[in-house]
Protein backbone atom coordinates (compact mmCIF):
# COMPACT_ATOMS: atom_id res chain seq x y z
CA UNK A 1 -1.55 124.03 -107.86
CA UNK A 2 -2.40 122.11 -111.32
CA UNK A 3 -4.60 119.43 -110.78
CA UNK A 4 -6.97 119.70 -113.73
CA UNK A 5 -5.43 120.38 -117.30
CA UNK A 6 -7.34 121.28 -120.25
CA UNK A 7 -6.15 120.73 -123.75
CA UNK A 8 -7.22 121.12 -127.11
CA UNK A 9 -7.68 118.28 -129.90
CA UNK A 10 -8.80 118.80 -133.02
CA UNK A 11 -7.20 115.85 -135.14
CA UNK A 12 -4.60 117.83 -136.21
CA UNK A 13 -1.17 117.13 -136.78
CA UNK A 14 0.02 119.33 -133.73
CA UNK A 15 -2.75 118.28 -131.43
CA UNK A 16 -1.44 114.73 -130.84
CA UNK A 17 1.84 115.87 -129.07
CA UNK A 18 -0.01 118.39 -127.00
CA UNK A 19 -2.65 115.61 -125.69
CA UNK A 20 0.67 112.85 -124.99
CA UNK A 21 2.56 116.44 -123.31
CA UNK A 22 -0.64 116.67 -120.94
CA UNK A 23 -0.62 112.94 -119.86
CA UNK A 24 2.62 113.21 -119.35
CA UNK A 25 1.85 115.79 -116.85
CA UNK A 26 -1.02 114.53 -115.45
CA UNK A 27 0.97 111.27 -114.27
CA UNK A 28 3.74 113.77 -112.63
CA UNK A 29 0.91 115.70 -110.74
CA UNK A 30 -1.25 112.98 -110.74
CA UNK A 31 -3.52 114.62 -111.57
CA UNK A 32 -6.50 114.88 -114.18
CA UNK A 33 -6.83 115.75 -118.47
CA UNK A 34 -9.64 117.51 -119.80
CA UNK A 35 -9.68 116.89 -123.59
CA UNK A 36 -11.70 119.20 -124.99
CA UNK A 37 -12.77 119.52 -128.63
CA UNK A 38 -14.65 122.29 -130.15
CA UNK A 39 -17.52 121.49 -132.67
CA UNK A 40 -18.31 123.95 -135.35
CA UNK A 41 -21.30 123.79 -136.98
CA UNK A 42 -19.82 122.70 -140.28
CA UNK A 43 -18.44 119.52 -138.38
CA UNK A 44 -22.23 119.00 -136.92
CA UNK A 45 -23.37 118.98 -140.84
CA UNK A 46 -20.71 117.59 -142.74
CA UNK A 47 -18.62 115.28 -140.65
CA UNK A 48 -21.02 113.80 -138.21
CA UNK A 49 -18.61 111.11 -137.17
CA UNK A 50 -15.56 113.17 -136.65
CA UNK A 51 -16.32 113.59 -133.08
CA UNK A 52 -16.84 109.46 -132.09
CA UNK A 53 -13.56 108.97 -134.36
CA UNK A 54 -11.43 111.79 -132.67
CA UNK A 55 -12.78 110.67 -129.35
CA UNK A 56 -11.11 106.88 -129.92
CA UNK A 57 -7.54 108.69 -131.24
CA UNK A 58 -7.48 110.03 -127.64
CA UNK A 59 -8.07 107.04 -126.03
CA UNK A 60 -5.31 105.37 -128.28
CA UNK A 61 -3.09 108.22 -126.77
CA UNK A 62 -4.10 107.66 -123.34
CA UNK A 63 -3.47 103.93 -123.40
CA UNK A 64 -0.17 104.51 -125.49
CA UNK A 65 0.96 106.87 -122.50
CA UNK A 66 0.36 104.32 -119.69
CA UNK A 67 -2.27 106.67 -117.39
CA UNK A 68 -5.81 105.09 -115.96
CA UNK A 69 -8.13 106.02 -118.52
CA UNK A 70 -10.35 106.91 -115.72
CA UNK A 71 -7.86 110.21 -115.38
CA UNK A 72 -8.51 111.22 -119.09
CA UNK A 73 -12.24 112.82 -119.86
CA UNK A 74 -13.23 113.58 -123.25
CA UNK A 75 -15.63 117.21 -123.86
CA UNK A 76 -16.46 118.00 -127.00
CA UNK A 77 -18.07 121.20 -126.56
CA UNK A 78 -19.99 123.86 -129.31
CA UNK A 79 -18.16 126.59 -130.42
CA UNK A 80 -14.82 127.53 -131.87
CA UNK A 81 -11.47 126.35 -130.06
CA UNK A 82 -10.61 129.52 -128.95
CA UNK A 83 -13.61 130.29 -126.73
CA UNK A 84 -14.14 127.00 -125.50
CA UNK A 85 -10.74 126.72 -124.33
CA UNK A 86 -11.17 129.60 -122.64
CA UNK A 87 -13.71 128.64 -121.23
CA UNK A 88 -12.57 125.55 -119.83
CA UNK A 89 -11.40 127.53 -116.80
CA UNK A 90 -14.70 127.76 -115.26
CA UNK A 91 -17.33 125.08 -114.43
CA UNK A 92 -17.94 122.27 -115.49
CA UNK A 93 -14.11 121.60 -116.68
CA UNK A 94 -12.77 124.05 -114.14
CA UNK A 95 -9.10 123.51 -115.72
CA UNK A 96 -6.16 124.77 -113.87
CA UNK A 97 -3.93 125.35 -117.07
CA UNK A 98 -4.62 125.05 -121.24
CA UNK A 99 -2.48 123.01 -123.30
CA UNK A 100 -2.35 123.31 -126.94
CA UNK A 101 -0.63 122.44 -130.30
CA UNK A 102 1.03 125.08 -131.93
CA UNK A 103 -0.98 125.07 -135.12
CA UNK A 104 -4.44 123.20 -135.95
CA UNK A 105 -6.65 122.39 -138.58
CA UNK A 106 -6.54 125.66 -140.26
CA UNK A 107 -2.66 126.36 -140.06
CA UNK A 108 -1.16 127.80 -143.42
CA UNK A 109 2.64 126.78 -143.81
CA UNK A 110 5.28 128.94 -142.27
CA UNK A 111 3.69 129.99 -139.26
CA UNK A 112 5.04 129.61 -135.72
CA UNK A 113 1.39 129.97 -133.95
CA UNK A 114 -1.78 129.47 -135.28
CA UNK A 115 -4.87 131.75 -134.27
CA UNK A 116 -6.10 129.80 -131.75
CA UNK A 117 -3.10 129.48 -129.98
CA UNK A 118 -2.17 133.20 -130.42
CA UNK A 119 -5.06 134.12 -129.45
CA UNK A 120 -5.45 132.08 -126.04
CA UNK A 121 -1.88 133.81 -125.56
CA UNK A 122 -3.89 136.88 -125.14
CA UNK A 123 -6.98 136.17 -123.34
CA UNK A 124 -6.96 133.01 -121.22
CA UNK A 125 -7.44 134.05 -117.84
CA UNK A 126 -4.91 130.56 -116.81
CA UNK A 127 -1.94 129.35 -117.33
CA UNK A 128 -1.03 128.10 -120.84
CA UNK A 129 1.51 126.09 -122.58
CA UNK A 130 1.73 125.68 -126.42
CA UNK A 131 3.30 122.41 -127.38
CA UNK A 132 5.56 122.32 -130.86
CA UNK A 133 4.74 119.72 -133.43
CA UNK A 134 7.12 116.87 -133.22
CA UNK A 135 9.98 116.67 -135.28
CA UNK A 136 12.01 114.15 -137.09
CA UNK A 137 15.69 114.02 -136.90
CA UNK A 138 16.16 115.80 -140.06
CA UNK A 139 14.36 117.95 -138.82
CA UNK A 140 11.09 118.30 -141.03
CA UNK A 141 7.92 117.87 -139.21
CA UNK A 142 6.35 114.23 -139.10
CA UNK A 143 2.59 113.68 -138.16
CA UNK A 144 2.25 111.97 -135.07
CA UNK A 145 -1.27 110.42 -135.62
């Protein structure tokens, strides 16, 4: 049973739809969103704010997707994405599935996946659902942020 669902934000273009696709879910289950955001150690020296801005674009999501904010936990973690999504399966997030964008910060043009999502593909130990980037009707893809 899914009651606690971790997913990844990293600002990113694809990481908006994945965070609304998980509070979308949560209010079906009712049930609870782990976002969780993986700080590098560049980000620590060069972008010391990044975390406190990120951290209000996902409240902005939660109250633009109607669920009680108290269901909606922000965890920005050390590491890279990869392993702290994985980890998010155990203690103290304990997630019962991941939910990512298809690409992040580092995506190059033309790719389907990025290497984070690939690469949870392989190893997480939980369910996982990759979320595509929105599209416009011309179909090009639009930011959502």
């Amino acid at each position: 049973m899914i009651q606690r669902i971790a997913v990844g934000f990293d600002g990113s273009p694809d990481a908006a739809p994945a965070v609304r696709w998980a509070i979308d879910l949560a209010k079906q289950i009712d049930g609870e969103v782990l976002v969780v955001h993986a700080i590098g150690l560049l980000e620590h020296a060069a972008q010391p704010r990044k975390v406190v801005e990120l951290e209000e674009i996902v409240r902005g999501l939660s109250r633009e997707r109607g669920i009680d904010p108290a269901r909606v936990h922000w965890h920005p973690v050390d590491g890279d994405p990869c392993s702290a999504l994985i980890r998010a399966a155990s203690a103290p997030i304990a997630a019962d599935l991941v939910v990512v964008g298809s690409r992040g910060q580092g995506a190059h043009s033309g790719l389907l996946l990025g290497s984070t999502s690939l690469e949870l593909a392989e190893h997480t130990a939980i369910p996982l659902v990759i979320v595509p980037m929105a599209r416009t009707d011309r179909g090009q893809e639009s930011s959502v942020l």
